[in-house]
Protein backbone atom coordinates (compact mmCIF):
# COMPACT_ATOMS: atom_id res chain seq x y z
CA UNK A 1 34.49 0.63 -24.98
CA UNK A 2 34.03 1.19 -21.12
CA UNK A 3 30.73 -0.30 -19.53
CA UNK A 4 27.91 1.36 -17.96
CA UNK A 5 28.16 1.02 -14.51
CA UNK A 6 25.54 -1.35 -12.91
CA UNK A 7 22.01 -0.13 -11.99
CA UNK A 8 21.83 0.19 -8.36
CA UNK A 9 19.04 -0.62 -6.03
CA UNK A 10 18.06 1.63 -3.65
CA UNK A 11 17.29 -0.74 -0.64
CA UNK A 12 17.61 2.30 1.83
CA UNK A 13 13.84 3.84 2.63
CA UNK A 14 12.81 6.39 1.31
CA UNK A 15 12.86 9.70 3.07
CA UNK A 16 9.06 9.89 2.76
CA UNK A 17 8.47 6.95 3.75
CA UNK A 18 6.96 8.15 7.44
CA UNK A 19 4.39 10.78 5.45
CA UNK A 20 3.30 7.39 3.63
CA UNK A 21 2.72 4.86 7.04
CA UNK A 22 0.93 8.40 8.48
CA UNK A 23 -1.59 8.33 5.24
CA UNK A 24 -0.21 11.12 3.33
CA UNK A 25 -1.98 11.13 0.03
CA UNK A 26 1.70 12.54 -1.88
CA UNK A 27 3.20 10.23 -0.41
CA UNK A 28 0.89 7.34 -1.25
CA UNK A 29 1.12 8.66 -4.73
CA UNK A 30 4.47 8.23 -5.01
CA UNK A 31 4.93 4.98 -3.55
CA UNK A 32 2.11 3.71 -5.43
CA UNK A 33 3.92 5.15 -9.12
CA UNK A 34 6.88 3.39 -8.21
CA UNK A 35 5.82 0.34 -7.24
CA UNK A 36 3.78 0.07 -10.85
CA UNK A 37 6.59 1.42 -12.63
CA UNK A 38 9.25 -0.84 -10.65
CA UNK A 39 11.35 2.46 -10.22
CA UNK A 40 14.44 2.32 -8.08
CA UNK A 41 12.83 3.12 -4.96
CA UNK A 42 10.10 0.43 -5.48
CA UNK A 43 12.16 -2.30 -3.81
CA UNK A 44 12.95 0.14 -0.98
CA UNK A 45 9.38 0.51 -0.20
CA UNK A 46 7.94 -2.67 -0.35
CA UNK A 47 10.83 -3.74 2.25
CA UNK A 48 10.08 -0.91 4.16
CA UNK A 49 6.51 -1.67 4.67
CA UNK A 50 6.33 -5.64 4.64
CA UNK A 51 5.74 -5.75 8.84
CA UNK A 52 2.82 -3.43 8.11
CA UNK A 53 0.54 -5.55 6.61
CA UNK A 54 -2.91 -7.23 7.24
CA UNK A 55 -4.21 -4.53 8.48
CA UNK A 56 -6.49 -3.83 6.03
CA UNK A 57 -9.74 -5.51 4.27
CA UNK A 58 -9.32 -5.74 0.95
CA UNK A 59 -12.51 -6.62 -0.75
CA UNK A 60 -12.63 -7.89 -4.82
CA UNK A 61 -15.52 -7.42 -7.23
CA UNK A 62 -15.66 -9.80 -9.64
CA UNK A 63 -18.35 -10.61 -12.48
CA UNK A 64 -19.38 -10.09 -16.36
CA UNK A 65 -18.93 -7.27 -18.19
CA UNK A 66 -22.29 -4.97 -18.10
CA UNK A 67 -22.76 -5.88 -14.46
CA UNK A 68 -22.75 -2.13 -13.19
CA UNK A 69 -19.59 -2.91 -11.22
CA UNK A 70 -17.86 0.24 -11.51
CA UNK A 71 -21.29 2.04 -10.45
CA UNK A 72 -21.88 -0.35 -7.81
CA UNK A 73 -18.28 -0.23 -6.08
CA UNK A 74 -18.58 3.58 -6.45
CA UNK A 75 -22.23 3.65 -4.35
CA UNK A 76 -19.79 1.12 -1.81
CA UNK A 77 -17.33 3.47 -1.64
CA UNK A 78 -19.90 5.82 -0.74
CA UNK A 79 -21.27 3.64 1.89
CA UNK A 80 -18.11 3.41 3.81
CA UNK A 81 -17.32 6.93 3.91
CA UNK A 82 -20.25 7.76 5.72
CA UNK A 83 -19.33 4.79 8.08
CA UNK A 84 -16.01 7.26 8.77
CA UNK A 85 -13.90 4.45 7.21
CA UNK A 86 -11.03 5.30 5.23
CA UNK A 87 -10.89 3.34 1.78
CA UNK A 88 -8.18 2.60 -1.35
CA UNK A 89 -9.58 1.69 -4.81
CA UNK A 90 -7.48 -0.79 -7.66
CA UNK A 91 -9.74 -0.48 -10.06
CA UNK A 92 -8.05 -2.89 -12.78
CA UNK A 93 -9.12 -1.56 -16.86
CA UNK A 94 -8.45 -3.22 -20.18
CA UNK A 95 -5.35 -2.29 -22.02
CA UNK A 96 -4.50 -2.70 -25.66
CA UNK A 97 -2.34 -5.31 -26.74
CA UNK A 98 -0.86 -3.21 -28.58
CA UNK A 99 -0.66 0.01 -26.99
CA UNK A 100 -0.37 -0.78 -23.59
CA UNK A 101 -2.80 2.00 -23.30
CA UNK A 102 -6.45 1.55 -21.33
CA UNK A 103 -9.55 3.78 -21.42
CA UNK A 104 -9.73 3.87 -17.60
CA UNK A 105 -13.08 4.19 -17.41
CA UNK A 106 -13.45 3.12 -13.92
CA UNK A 107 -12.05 6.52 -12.14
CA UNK A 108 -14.83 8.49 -15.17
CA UNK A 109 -17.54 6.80 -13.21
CA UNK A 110 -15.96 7.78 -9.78
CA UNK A 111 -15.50 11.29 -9.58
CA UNK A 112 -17.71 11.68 -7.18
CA UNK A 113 -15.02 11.05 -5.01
CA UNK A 114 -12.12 13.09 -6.42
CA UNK A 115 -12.08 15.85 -3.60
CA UNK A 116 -12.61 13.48 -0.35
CA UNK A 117 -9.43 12.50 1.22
CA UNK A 118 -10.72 9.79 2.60
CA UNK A 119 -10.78 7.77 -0.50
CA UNK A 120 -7.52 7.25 -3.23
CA UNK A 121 -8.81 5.26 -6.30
CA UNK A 122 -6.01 4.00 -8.50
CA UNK A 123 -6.52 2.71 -11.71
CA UNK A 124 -4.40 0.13 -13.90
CA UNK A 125 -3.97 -1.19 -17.20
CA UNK A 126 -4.28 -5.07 -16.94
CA UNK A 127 -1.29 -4.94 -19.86
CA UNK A 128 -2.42 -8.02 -21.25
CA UNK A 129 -2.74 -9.96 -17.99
CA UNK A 130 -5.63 -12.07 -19.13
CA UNK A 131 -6.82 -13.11 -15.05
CA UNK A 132 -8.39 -9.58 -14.08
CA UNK A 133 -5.82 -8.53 -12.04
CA UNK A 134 -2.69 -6.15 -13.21
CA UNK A 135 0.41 -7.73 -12.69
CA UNK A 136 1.23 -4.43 -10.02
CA UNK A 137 -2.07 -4.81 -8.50
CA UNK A 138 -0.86 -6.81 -5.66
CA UNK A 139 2.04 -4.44 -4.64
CA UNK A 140 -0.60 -1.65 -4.64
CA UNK A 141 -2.62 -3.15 -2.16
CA UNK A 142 0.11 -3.76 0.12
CA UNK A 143 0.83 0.04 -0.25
CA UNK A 144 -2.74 1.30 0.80
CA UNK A 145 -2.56 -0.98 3.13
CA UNK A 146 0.49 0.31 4.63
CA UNK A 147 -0.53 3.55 4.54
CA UNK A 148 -3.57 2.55 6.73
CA UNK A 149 -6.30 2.41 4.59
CA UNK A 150 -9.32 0.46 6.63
CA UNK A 151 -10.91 -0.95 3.30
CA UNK A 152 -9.08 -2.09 -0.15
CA UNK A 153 -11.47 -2.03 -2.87
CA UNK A 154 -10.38 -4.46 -5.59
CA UNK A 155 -12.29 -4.28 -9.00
CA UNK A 156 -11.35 -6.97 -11.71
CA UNK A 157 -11.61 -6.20 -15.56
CA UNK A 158 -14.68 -8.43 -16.21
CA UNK A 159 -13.32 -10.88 -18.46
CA UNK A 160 -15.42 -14.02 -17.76
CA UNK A 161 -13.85 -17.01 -16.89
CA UNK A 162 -10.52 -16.04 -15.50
CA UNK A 163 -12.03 -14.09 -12.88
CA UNK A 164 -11.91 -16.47 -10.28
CA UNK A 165 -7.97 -14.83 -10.10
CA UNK A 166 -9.46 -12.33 -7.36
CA UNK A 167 -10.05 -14.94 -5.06
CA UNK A 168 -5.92 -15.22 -4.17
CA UNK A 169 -6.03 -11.72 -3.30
CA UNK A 170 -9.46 -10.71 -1.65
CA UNK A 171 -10.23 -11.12 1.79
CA UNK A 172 -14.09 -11.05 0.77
CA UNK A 173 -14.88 -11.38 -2.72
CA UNK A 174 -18.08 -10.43 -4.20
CA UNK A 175 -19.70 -11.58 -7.60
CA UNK A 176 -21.58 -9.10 -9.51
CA UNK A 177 -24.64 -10.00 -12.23
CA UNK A 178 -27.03 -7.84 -13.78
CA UNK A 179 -30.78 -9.12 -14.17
CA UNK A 180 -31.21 -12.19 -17.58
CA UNK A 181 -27.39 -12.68 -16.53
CA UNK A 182 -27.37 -14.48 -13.70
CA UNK A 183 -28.87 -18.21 -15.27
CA UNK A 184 -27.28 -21.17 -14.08
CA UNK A 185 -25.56 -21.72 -17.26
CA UNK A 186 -24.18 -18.04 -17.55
CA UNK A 187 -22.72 -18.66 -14.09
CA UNK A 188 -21.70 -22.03 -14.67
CA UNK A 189 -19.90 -21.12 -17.75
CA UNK A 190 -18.17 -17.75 -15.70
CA UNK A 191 -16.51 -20.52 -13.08
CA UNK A 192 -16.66 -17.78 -10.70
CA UNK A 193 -19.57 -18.88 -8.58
CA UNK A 194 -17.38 -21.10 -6.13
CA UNK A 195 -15.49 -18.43 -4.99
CA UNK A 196 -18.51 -16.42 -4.11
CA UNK A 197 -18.51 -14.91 -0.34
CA UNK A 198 -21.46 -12.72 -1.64
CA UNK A 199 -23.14 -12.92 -5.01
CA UNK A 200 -25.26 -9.64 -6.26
CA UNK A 201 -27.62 -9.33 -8.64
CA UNK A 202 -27.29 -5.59 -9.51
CA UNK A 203 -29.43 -3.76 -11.41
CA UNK A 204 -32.67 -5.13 -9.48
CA UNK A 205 -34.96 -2.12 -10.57
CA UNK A 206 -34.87 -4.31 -13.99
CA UNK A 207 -37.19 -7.04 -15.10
CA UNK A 208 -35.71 -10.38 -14.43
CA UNK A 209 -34.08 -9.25 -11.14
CA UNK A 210 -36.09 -11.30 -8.59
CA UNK A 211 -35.88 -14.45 -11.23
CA UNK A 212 -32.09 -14.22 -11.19
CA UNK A 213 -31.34 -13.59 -7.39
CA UNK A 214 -33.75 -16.77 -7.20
CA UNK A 215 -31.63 -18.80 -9.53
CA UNK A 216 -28.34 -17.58 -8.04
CA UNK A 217 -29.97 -18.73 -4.28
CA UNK A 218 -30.49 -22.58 -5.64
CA UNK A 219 -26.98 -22.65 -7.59
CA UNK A 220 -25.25 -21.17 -3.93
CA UNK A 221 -27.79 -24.04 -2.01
CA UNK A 222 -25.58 -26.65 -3.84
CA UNK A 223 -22.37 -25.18 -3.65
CA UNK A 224 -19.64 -27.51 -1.36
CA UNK A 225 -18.75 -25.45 0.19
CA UNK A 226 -22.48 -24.25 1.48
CA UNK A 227 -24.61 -21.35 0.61
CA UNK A 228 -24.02 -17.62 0.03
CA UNK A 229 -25.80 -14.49 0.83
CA UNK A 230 -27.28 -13.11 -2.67
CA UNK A 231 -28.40 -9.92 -2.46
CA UNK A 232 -30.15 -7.32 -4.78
CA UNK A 233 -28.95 -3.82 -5.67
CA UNK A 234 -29.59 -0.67 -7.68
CA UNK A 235 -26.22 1.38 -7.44
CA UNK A 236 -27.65 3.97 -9.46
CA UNK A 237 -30.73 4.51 -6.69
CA UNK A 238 -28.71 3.85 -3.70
CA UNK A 239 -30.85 0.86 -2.97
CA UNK A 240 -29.73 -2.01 -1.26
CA UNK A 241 -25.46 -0.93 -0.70
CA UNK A 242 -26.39 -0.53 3.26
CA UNK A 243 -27.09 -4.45 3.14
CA UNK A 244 -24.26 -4.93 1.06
CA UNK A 245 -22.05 -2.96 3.37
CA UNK A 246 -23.11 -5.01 6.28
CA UNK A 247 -22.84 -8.13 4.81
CA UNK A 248 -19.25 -7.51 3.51
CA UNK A 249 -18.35 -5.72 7.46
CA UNK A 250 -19.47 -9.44 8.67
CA UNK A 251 -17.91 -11.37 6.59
CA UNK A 252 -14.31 -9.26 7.06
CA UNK A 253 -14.73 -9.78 10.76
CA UNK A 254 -14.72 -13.81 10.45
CA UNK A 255 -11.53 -13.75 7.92
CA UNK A 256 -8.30 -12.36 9.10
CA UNK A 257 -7.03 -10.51 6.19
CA UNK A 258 -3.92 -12.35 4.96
CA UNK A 259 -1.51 -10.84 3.29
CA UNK A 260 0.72 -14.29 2.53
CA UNK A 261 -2.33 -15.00 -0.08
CA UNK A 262 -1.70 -11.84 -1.62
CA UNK A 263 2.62 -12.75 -1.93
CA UNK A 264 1.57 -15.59 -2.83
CA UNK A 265 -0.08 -14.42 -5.52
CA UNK A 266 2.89 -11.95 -6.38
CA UNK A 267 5.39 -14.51 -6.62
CA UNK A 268 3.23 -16.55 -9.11
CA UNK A 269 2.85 -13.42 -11.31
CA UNK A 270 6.41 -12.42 -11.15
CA UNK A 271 7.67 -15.93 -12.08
CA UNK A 272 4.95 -15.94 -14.52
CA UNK A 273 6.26 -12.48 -15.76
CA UNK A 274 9.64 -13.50 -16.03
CA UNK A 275 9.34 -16.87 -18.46
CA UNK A 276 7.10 -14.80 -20.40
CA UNK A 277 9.96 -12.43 -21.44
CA UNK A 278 12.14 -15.30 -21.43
CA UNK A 279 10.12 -16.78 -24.05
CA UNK A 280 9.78 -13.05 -26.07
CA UNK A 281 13.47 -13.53 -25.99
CA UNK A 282 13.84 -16.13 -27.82
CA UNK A 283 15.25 -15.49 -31.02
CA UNK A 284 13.22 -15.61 -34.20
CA UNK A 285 14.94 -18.55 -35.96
CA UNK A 286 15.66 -20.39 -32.82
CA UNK A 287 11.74 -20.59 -32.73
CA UNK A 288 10.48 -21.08 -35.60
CA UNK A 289 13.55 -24.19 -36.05
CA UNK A 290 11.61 -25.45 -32.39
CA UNK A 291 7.97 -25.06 -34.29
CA UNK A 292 8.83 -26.44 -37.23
CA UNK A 293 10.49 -29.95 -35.41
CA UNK A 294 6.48 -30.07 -33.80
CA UNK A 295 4.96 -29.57 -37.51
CA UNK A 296 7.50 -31.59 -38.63
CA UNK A 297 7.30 -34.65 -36.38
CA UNK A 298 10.65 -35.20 -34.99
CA UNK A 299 9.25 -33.95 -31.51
CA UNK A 300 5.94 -33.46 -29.58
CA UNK A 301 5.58 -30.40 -27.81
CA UNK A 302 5.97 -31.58 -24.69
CA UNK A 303 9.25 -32.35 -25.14
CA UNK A 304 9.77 -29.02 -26.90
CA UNK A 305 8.23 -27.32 -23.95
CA UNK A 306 10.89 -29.12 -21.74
CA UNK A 307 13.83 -28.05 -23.86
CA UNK A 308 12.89 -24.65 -23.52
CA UNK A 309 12.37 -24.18 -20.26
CA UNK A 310 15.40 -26.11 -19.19
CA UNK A 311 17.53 -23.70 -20.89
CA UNK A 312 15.80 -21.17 -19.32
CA UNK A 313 16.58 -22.36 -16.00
CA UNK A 314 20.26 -22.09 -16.68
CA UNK A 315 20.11 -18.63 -17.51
C-alpha cells in the first residue's frame, strides 16, 4: 500500500499578506481563520508578521461572571472610536466539553459595532482551556496587531480563579465587579486582585456600588505592589467609560507593549497542548495498568507521573 505523501507547510507568505499589514478587514479575516484553525498558511503568516509587533495596546478584562463585562468593553469600544482609534476585539466564550461548541454571546451584545470598520471583534471558544484565554487567542492578537490595530481588546471567560491568566498577555489589565461582589473575601477568593492595573466596580447605578469601590480602594491600599485606580461605571448609561478610557490611555503610555509576554505565553500553551494529547493518546489499558499500580500500591504517583512523561519525551 503506497503512503500519503507528507503534509507540506506553506512557509512562503501569503499573497495577501500586504492587504493584511495595510488593515484590510478580508484579509484580517482570513489570517485570523487560519491561525485558529492552524491551516496550512497559518505558519506562513505568523512568520510573516513576527517583526511587526508591539505596536499595539492590548488591554484584558478580567473578573466574575455577572460583572457586565461584555456591556462594559462594548461602551469601551465605543469610547475609542470616537477618540479616531482603530480597535480589535478577542472576546474569549465558554465552549462545551463536549461539543466544542460556545454560545458566543459576547459579539450578541456588540452589534452595535457590526457596520464600523474601525472595529473587528472576534470571538472564540475557550475549548476547554480552563485559564480564560483560548488556546489561539494569543496568535490572534499578534494578527490585529499586525494589521495595525491601535487597541487589542482582550475579554476573558469569567471563570473565577484562573483569571489571573490575562495578566501574561495584557499590556493593561482591568478587573471588573458588579456592586455586593466586590467584598474582600469575593476578591480574595478570585486571586485576581494582584494583577489589577485598574479595578471597576461596574454597575454603580446599583445599591452597594459606593460600599464596594470603597472596599476594593482599602484591599488595592495594601497591595505590594501599591495601590490601584478603582473606578465606578454604568456601561449601560454611558457613565463613567471617559474616565475609564483615560485611565487605561495612561497607563498604556508607561508600559511598552511587549509582545515576548504574549510568546511567552504561546509557547506555554502549545507545550501544554501537546502533553495533553500525548496523554489522550495513551492507550486505554496502558492506563488503567498505570492507575491501578497507584490504587494498588506498588507506586506513588509521582513516580507514575515521571514514567509517563519520560516516555513522552522520547517520542
Amino acid at each position: 500500500m503506497q503512503k500519503a505523501p507528507p503534509r507540506t507547510v506553506q512557509t512562503d507568505p501569503p499573497e495577501w499578506l500586504s492587504a493584511l499589514l495595510g488593515g484590510d478587514r478580508a484579509a484580517l479575516a482570513r489570517a485570523i481563520t487560519a491561525v485558529e484553525n492552524d491551516t496550512a498558511e497559518a505558519r506562513a503568516v505568523l512568520q510573516a508578521i513576527r517583526d511587526k509587533l508591539g505596536r499595539a495596546v492590548v488591554v484584558g478584562f478580567t473578573g466574575a461572571p455577572g460583572a457586565g463585562k461584555s456591556t462594559l468593553v462594548s461602551a469601551y469600544v465605543r469610547a475609542l472610536r470616537e477618540r479616531g482609534q482603530t480597535v480589535g476585539v478577542v472576546a474569549v466564550d465558554p465552549s462545551s466539553p463536549l461539543t466544542g461548541g460556545a454560545i458566543l454571546g459576547d459579539r450578541i451584545r456588540m452589534t452595535q459595532h457590526a457596520g464600523d470598520p474601525g472595529v473587528f471583534i472576534r470571538s472564540l471558544a475557550s475549548r476547554g482551556h480552563l485559564g480564560g484565554l483560548s488556546r489561539t487567542a494569543t496568535r490572534v492578537i499578534d494578527v490585529f496587531d499586525a494589521a495595525g490595530r491601535d487597541v487589542i481588546v482582550v475579554e476573558t471567560v469569567g471563570t473565577g480563579q484562573s483569571e489571573v491568566e490575562v495578566a501574561e498577555i495584557a499590556d493593561v489589565r482591568v478587573v471588573v465587579n458588579a456592586p455586593g461582589l466586590g467584598d474582600d473575601i469575593q476578591a480574595i477568593k478570585a486571586g485576581i486582585l494582584e494583577i489589577a492595573d485598574i479595578l471597576v466596580v461596574n454597575k454603580s447605578d446599583l445599591p452597594f456600588a459606593e460600599r464596594s469601590a470603597r472596599q476594593l480602594a482599602a484591599m488595592s491600599a495594601q497591595r505590594a505592589q501599591g495601590p490601584v485606580p478603582v473606578l465606578q461605571t454604568s456601561a449601560t448609561r454611558n457613565e463613567g467609560i471617559a474616565e475609564l478610557a483615560d485611565a487605561i490611555a495612561a497607563i498604556g503610555r508607561r508600559k511598552r507593549p511587549d509582545p515576548r509576554a504574549r510568546q511567552r505565553r504561546l509557547l506555554h500553551a502549545l507545550a501544554l497542548d501537546r502533553l495533553r494529547r500525548a496523554l489522550e493518546s495513551l492507550p486505554d489499558v496502558e492506563a488503567d495498568a498505570l492507575a491501578e499500580q497507584v490504587l494498588s500500591g506498588q507506586a506513588d504517583i509521582e513516580t507514575v507521573l515521571h514514567d509517563i512523561t519520560s516516555r513522552l519525551r522520547k517520542t
